[in-house]
N, C-alpha and C. Protein backbone atom coordinates (compact mmCIF):
# COMPACT_ATOMS: atom_id res chain seq x y z
N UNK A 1 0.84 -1.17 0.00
CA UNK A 1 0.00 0.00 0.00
C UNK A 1 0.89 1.24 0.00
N UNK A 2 0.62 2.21 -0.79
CA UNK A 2 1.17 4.05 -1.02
C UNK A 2 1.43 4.04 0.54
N UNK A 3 2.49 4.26 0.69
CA UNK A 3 2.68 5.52 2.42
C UNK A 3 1.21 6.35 2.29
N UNK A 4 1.17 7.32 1.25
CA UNK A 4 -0.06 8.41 1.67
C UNK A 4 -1.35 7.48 2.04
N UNK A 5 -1.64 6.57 1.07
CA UNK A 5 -2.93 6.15 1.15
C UNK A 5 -3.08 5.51 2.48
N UNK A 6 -1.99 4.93 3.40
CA UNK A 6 -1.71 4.22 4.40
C UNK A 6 -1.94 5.36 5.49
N UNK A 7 -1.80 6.68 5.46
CA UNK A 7 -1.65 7.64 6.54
C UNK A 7 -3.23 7.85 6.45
N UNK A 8 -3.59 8.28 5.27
CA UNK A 8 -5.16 8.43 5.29
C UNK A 8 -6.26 7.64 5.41
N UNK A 9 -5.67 6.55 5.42
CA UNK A 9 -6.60 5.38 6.47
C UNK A 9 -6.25 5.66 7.78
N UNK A 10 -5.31 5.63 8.15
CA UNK A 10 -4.86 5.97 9.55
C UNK A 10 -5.40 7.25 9.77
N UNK A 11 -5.09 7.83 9.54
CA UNK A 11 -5.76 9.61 9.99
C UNK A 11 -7.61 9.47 10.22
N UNK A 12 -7.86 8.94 9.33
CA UNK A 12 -9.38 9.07 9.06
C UNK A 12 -9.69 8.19 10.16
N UNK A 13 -9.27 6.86 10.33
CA UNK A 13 -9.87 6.32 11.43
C UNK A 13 -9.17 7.05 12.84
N UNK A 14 -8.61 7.21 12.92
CA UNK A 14 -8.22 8.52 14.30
C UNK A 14 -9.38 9.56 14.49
N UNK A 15 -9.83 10.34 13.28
CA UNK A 15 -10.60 11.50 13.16
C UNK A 15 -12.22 10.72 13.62
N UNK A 16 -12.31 9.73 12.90
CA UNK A 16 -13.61 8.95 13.20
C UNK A 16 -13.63 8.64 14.54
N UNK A 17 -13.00 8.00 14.81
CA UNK A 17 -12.90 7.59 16.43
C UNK A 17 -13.19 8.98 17.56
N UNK A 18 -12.20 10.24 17.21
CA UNK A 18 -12.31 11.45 17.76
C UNK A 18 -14.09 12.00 17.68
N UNK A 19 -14.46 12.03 16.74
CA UNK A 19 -15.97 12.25 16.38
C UNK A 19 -17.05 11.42 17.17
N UNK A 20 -16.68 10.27 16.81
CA UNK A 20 -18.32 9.15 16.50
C UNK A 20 -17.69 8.26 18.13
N UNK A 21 -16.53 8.03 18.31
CA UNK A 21 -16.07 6.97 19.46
C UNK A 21 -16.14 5.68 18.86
N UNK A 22 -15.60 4.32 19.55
CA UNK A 22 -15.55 3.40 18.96
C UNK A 22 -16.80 2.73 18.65
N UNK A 23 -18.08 2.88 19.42
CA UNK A 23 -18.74 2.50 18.67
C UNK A 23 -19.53 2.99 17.11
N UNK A 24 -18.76 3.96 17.03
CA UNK A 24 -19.29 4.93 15.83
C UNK A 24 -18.70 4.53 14.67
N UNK A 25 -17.06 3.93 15.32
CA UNK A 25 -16.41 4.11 14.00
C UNK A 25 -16.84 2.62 13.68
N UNK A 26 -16.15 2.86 12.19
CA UNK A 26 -16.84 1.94 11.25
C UNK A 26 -15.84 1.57 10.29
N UNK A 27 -15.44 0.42 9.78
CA UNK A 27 -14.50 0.41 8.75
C UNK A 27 -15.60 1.63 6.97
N UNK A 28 -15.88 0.97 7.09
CA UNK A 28 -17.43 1.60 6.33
C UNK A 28 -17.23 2.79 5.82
N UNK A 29 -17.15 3.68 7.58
CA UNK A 29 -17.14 4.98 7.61
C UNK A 29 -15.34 5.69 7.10
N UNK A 30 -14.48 4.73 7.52
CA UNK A 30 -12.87 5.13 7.60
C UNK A 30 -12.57 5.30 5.76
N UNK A 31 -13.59 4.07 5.28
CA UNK A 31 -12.90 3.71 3.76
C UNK A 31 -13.83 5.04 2.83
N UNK A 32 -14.98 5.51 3.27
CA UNK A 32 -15.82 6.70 2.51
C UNK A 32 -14.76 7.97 2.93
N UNK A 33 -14.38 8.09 4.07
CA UNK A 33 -13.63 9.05 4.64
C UNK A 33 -12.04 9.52 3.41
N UNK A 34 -11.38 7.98 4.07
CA UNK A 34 -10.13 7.96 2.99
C UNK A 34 -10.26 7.50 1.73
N UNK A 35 -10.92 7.78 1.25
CA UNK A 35 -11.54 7.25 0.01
C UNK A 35 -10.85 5.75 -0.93
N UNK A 36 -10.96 5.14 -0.08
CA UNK A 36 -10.62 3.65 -0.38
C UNK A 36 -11.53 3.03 -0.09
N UNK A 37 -11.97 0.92 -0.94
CA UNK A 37 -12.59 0.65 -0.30
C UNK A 37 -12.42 -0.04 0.77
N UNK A 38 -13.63 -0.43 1.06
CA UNK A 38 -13.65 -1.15 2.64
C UNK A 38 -12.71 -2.34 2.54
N UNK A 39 -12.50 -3.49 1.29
CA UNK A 39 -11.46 -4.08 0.42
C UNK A 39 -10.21 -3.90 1.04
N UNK A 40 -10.03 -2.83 0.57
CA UNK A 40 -8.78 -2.42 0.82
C UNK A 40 -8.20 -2.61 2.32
N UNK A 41 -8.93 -1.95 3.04
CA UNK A 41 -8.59 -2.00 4.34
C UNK A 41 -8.71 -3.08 5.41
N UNK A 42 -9.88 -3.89 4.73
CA UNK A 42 -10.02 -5.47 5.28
C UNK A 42 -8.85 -6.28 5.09
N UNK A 43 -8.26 -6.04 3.57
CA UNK A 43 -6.61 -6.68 3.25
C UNK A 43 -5.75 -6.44 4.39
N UNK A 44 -5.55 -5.12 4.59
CA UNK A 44 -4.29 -5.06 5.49
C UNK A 44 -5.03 -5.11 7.03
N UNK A 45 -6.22 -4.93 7.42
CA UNK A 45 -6.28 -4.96 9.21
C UNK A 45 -7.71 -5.53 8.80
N UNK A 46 -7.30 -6.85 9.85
CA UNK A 46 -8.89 -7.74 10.01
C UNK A 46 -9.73 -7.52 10.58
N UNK A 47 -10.05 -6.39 11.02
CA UNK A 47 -10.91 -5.91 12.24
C UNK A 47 -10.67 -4.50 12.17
N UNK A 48 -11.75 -4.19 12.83
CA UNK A 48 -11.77 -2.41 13.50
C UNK A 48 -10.70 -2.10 14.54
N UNK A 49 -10.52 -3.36 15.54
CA UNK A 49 -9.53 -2.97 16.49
C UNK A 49 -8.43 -3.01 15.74
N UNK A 50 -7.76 -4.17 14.83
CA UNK A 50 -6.81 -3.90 14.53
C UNK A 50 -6.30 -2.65 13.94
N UNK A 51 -6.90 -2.13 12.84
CA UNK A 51 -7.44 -1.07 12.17
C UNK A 51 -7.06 -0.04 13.33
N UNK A 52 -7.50 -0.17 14.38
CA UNK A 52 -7.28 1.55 15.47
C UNK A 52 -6.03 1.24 16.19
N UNK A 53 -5.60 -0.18 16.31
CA UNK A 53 -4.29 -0.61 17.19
C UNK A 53 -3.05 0.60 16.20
N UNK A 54 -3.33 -0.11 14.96
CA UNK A 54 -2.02 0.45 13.86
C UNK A 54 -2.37 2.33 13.56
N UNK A 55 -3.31 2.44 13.79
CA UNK A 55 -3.87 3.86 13.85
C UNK A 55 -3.32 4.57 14.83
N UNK A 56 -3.16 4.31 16.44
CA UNK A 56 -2.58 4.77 17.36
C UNK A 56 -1.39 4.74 17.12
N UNK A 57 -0.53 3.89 16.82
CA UNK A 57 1.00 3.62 16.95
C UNK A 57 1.23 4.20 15.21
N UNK A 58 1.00 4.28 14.19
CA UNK A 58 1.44 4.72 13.58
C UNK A 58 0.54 5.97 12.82
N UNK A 59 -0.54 6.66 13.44
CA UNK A 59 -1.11 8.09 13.23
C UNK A 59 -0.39 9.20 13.87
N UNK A 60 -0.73 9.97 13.12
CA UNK A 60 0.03 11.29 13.84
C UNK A 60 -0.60 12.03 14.80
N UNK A 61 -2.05 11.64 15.02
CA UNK A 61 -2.65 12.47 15.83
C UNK A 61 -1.97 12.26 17.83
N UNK A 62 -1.43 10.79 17.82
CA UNK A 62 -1.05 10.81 18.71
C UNK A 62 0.19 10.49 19.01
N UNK A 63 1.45 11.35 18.11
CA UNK A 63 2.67 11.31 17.48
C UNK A 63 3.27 11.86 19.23
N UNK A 64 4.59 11.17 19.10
CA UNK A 64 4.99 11.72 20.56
C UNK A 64 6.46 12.00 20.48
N UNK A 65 7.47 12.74 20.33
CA UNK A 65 8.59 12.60 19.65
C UNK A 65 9.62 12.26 21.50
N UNK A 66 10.46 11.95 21.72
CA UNK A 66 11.29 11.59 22.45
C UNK A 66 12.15 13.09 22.54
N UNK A 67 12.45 13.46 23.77
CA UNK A 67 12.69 14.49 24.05
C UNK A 67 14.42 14.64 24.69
N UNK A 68 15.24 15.58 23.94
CA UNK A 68 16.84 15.37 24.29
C UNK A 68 16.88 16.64 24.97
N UNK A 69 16.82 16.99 26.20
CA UNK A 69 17.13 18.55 26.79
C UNK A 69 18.43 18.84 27.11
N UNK A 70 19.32 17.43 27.40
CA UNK A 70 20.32 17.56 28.02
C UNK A 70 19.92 16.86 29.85
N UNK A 71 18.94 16.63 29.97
CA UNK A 71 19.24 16.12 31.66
C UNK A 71 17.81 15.41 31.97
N UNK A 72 17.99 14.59 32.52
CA UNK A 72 17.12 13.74 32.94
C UNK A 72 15.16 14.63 33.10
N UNK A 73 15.58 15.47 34.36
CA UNK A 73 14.43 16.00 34.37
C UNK A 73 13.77 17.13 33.44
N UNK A 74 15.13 17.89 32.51
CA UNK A 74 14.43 18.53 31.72
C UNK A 74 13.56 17.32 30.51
N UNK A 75 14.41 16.65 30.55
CA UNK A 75 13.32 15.44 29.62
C UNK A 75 12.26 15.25 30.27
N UNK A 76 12.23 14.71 31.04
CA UNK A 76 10.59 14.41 31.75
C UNK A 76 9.69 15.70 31.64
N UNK A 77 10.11 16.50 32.28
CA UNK A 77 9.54 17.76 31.85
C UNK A 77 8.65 18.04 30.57
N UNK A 78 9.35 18.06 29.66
CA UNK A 78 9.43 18.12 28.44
C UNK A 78 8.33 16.83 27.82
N UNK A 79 9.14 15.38 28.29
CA UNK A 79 7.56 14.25 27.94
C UNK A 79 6.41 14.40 28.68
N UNK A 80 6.40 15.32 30.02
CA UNK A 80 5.38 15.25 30.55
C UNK A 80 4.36 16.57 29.92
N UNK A 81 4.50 17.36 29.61
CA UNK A 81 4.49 18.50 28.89
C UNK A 81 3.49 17.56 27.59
N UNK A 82 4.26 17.48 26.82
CA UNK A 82 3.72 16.35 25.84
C UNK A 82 2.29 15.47 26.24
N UNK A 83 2.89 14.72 26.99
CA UNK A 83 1.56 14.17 27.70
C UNK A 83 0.12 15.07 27.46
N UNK A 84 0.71 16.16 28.48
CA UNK A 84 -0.85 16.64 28.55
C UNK A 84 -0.98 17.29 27.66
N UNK A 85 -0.38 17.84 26.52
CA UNK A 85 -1.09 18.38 25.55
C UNK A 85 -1.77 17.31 24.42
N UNK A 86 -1.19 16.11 24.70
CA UNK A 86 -1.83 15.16 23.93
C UNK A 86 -3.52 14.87 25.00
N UNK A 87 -3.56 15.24 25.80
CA UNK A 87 -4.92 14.59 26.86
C UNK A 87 -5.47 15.67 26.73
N UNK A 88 -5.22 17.07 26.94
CA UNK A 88 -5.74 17.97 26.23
C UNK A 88 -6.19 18.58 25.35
N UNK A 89 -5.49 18.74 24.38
CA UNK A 89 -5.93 19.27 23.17
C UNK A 89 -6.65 18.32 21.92
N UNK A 90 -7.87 18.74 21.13
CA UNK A 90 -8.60 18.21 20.10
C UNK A 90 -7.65 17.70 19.15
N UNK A 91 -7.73 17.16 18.51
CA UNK A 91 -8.82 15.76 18.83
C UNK A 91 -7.66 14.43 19.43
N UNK A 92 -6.31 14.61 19.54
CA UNK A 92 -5.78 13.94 21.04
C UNK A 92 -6.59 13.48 21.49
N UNK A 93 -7.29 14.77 22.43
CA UNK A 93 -7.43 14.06 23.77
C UNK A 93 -8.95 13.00 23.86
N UNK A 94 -9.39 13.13 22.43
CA UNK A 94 -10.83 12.44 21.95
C UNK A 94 -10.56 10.92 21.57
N UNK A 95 -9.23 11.38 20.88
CA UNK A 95 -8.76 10.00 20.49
C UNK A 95 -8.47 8.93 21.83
N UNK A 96 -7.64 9.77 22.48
CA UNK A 96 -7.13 8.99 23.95
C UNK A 96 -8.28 8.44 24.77
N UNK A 97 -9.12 9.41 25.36
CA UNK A 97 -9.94 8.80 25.90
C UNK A 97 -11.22 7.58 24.86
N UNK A 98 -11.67 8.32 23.71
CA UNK A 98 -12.24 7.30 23.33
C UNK A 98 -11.65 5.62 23.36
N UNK A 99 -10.35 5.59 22.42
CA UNK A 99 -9.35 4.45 22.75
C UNK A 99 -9.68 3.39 24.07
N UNK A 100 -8.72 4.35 25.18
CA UNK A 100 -8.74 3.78 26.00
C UNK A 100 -10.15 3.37 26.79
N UNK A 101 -10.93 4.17 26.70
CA UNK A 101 -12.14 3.64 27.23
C UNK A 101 -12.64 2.65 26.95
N UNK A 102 -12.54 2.04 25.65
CA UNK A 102 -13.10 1.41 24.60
C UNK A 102 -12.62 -0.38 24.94
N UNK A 103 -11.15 0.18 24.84
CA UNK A 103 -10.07 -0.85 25.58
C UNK A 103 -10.53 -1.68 26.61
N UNK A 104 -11.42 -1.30 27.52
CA UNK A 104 -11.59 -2.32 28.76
C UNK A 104 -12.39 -3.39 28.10
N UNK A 105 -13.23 -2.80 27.49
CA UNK A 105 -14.63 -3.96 27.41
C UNK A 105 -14.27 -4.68 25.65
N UNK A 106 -13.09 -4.44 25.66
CA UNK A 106 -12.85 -5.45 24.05
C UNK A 106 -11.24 -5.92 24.04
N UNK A 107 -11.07 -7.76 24.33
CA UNK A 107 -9.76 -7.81 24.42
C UNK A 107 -8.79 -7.64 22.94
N UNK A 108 -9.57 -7.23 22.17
CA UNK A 108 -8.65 -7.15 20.58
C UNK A 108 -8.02 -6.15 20.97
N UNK A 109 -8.95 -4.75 21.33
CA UNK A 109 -8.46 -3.62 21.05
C UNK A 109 -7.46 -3.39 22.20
N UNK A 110 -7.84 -3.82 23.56
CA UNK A 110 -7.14 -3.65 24.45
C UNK A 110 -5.31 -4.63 24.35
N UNK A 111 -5.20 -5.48 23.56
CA UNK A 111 -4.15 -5.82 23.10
C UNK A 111 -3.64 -4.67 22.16
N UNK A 112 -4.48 -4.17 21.21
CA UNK A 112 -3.91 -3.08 20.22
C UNK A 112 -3.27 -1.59 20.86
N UNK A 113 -4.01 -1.65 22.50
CA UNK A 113 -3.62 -0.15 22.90
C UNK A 113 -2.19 -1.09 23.65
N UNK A 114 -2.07 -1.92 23.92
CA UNK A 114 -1.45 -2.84 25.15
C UNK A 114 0.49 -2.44 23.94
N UNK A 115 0.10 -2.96 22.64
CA UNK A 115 1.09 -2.57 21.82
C UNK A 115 1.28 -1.02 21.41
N UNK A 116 0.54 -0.16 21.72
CA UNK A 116 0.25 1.55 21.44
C UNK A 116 1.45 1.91 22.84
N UNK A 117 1.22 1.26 23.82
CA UNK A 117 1.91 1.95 24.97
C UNK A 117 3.48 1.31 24.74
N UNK A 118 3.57 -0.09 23.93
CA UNK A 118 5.00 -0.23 24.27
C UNK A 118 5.95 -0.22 23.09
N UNK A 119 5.26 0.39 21.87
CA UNK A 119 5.54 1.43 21.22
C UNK A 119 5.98 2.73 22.02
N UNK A 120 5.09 2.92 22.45
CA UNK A 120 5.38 4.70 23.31
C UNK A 120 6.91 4.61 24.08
N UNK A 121 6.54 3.40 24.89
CA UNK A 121 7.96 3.26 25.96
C UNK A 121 9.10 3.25 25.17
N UNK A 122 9.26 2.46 24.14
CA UNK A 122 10.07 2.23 22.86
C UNK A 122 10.57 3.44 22.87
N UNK A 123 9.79 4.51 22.69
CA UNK A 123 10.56 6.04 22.13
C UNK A 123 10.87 6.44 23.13
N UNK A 124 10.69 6.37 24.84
CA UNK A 124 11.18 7.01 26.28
C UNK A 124 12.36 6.14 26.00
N UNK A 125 12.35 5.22 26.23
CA UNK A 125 13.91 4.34 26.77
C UNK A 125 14.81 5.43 26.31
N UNK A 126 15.60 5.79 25.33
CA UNK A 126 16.40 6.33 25.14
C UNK A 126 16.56 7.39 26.04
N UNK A 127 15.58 7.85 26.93
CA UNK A 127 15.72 9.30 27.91
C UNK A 127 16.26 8.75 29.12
N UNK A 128 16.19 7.18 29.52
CA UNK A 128 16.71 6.91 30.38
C UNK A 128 17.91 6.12 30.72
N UNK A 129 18.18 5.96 29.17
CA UNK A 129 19.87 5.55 28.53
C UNK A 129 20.35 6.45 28.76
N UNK A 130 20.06 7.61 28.16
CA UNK A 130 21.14 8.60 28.54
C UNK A 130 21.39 9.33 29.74
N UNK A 131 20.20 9.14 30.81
CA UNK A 131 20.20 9.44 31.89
C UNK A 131 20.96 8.24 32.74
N UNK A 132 21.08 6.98 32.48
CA UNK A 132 21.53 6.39 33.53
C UNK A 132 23.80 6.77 33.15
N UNK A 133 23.83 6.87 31.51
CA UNK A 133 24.90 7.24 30.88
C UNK A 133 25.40 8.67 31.81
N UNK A 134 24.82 9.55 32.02
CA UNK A 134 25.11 11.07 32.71
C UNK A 134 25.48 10.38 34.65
N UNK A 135 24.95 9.72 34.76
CA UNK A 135 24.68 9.43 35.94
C UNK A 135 23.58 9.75 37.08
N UNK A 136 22.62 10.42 36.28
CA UNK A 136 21.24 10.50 36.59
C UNK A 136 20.42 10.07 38.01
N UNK A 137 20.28 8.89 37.02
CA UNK A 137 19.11 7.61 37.86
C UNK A 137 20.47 6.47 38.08
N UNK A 138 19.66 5.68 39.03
CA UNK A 138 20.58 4.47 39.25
C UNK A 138 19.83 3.30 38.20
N UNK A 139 20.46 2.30 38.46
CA UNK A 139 20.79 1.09 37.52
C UNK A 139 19.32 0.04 37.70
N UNK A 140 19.15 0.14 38.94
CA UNK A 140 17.82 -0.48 39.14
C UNK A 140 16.73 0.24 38.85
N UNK A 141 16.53 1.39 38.63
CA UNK A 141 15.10 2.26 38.40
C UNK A 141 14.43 1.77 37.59
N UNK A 142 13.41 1.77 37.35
CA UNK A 142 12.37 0.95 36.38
C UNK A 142 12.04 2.38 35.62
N UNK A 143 12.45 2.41 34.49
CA UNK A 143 12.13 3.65 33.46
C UNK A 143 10.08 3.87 33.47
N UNK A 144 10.29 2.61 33.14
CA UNK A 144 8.26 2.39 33.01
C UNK A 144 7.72 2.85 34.19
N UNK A 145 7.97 2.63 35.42
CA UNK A 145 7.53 3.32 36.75
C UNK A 145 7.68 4.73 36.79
N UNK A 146 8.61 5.47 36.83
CA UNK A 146 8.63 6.73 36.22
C UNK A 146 7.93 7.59 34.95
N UNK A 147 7.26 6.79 34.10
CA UNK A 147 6.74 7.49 33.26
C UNK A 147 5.26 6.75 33.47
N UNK A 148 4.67 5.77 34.13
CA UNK A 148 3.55 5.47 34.47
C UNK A 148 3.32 6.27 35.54
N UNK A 149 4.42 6.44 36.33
CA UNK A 149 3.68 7.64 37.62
C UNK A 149 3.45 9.63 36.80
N UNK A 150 4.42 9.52 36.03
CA UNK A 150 4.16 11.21 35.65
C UNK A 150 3.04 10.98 34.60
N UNK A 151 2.75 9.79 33.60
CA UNK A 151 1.66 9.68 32.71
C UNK A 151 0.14 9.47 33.41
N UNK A 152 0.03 8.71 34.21
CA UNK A 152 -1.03 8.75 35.37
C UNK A 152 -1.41 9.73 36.02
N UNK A 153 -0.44 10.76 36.24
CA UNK A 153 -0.90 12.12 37.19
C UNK A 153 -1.47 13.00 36.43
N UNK A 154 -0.80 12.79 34.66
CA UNK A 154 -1.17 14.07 34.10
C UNK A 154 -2.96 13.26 33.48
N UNK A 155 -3.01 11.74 33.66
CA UNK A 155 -4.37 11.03 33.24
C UNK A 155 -5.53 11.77 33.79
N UNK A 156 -4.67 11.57 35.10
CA UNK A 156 -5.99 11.22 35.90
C UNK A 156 -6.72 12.82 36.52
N UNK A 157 -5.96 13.23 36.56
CA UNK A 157 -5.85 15.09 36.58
C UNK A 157 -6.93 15.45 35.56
N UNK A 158 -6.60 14.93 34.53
CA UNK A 158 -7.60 15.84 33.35
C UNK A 158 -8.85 15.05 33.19
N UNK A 159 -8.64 13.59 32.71
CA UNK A 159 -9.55 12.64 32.36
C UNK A 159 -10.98 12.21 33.52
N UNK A 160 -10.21 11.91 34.70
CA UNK A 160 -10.76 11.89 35.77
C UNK A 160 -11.19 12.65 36.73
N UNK A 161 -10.17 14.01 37.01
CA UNK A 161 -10.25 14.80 38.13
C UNK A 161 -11.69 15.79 37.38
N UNK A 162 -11.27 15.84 35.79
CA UNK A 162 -11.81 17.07 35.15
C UNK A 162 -10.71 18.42 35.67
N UNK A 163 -9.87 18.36 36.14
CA UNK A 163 -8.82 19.69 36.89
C UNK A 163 -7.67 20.15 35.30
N UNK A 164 -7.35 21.23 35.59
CA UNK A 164 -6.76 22.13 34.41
C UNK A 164 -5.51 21.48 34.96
N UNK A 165 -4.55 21.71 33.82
CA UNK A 165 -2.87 21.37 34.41
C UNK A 165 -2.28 23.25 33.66
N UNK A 166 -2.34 23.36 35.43
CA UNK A 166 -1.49 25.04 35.39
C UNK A 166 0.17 24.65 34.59
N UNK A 167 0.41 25.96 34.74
CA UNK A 167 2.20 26.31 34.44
C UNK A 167 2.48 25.49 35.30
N UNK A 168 2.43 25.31 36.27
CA UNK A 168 3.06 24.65 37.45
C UNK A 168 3.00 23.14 37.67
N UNK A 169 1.99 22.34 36.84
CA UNK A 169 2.08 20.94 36.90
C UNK A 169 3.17 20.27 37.05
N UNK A 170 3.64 20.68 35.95
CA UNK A 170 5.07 19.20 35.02
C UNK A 170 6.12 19.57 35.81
N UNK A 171 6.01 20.82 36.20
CA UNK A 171 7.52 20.84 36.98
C UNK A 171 7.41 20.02 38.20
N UNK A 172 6.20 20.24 39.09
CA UNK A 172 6.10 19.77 40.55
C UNK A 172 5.70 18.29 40.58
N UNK A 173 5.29 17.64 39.02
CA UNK A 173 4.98 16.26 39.45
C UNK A 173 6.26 15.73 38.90
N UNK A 174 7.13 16.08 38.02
CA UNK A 174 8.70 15.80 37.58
C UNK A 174 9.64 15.98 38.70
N UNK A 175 9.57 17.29 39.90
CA UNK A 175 10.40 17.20 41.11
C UNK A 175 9.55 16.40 42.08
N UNK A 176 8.53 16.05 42.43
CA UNK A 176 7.96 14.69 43.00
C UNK A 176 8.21 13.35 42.97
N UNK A 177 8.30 13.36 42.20
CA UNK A 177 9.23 11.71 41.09
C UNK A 177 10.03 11.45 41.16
N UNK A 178 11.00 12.74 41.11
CA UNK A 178 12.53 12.42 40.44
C UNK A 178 12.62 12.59 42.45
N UNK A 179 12.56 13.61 42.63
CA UNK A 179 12.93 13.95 44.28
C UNK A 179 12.44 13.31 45.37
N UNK A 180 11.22 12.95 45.40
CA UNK A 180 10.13 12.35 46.39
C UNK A 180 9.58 13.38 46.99
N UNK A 181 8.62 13.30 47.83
CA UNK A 181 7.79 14.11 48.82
C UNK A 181 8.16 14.34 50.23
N UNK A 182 8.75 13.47 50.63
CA UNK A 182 8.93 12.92 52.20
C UNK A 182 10.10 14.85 52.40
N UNK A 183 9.44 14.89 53.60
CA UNK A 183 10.26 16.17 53.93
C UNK A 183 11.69 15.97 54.87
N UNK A 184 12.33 16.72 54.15
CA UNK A 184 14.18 16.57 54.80
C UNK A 184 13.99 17.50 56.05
N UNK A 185 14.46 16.17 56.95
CA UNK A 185 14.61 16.93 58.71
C UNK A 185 15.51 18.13 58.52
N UNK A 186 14.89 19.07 59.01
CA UNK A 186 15.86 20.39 59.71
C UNK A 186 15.48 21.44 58.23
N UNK A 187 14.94 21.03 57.24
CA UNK A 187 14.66 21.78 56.51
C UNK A 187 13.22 22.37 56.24
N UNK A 188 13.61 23.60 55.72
CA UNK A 188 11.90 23.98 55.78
C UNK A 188 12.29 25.15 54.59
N UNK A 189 10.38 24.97 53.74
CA UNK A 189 10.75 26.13 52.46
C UNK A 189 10.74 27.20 53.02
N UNK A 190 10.98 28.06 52.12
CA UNK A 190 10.18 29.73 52.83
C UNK A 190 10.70 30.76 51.70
């Protein structure tokens, strides 16, 4: 299949999903959209889930680029940043939640997001190669724990809480993480 014609199946079922949700979308609807037929797209993905699995991991709507600042936490910063403008902003954050919502109650798709996330991790590792390379983090840190705790805060904040993420989020849940909470005896802010 054309790269283009391959993105505009992908795009269109992203955009569909953002609109209608998974029960809306439709191979039906993706192939009138990208103007291919339904044929076509039955060839390469056997299903709708599959169809939205390869849509997530290779659409741009929820494109995430890997972030080089120079230091551990300006990276996090920086992916966490990312994060929420992907949970935020149209049609992201339509895509995300539709997706994942969708995910619990269907094990196709929830395998398809299950490969969407370790894709995602795929593109972090390198932030924590070069962080353990600087001398950063230590050797045992679980990279995935660190970006499941800053990806969860910025989730559950927007998706769940319904709460805005101020200027002030990414920095204080990135020095939470990286620093901890627990307060140092004899010290105090001010």
């Amino acid at each position: 299949m054309a790269p283009r014609k391959k993105d505009d199946i992908l795009n269109a079922t992203l955009e569909l999903l953002a609109e209608k949700g998974y029960e809306g979308l439709t191979v039906e609807g993706v192939a009138e959209r990208s103007g291919v037929n339904k044929t076509t797209i039955y060839r390469w993905w056997p299903s709708k889930a599959a169809l939205l699995g390869a849509a997530l991991i290779e659409g741009r709507a929820l494109d995430l680029e890997s972030p080089d600042t120079g230091s551990l936490s300006g990276d996090l910063r920086a992916l966490t940043e990312e994060m929420a403008r992907l949970l935020t902003a149209p049609p992201a954050c339509d895509v995300a939640v539709a997706a994942l919502g969708a995910a619990v109650g269907n094990p196709e798709l929830a395998e398809a997001t299950r490969a969407f996330f370790a894709d995602r991790y795929a593109r972090e590792a390198p932030i924590f190669e070069r962080a353990r390379t600087r001398g950063e983090i230590a050797e045992d840190i679980d990279p995935m724990l660190i970006v499941d705790l800053l990806a969860g805060a910025v989730w559950l904040r927007v998706a769940f809480r319904g709460l805005p993420l101020d200027k002030s989020f990414t920095g204080e849940a990135v020095r939470a993480v990286l620093g901890g909470v627990a307060a140092v005896p004899g010290a105090h802010r001010g």
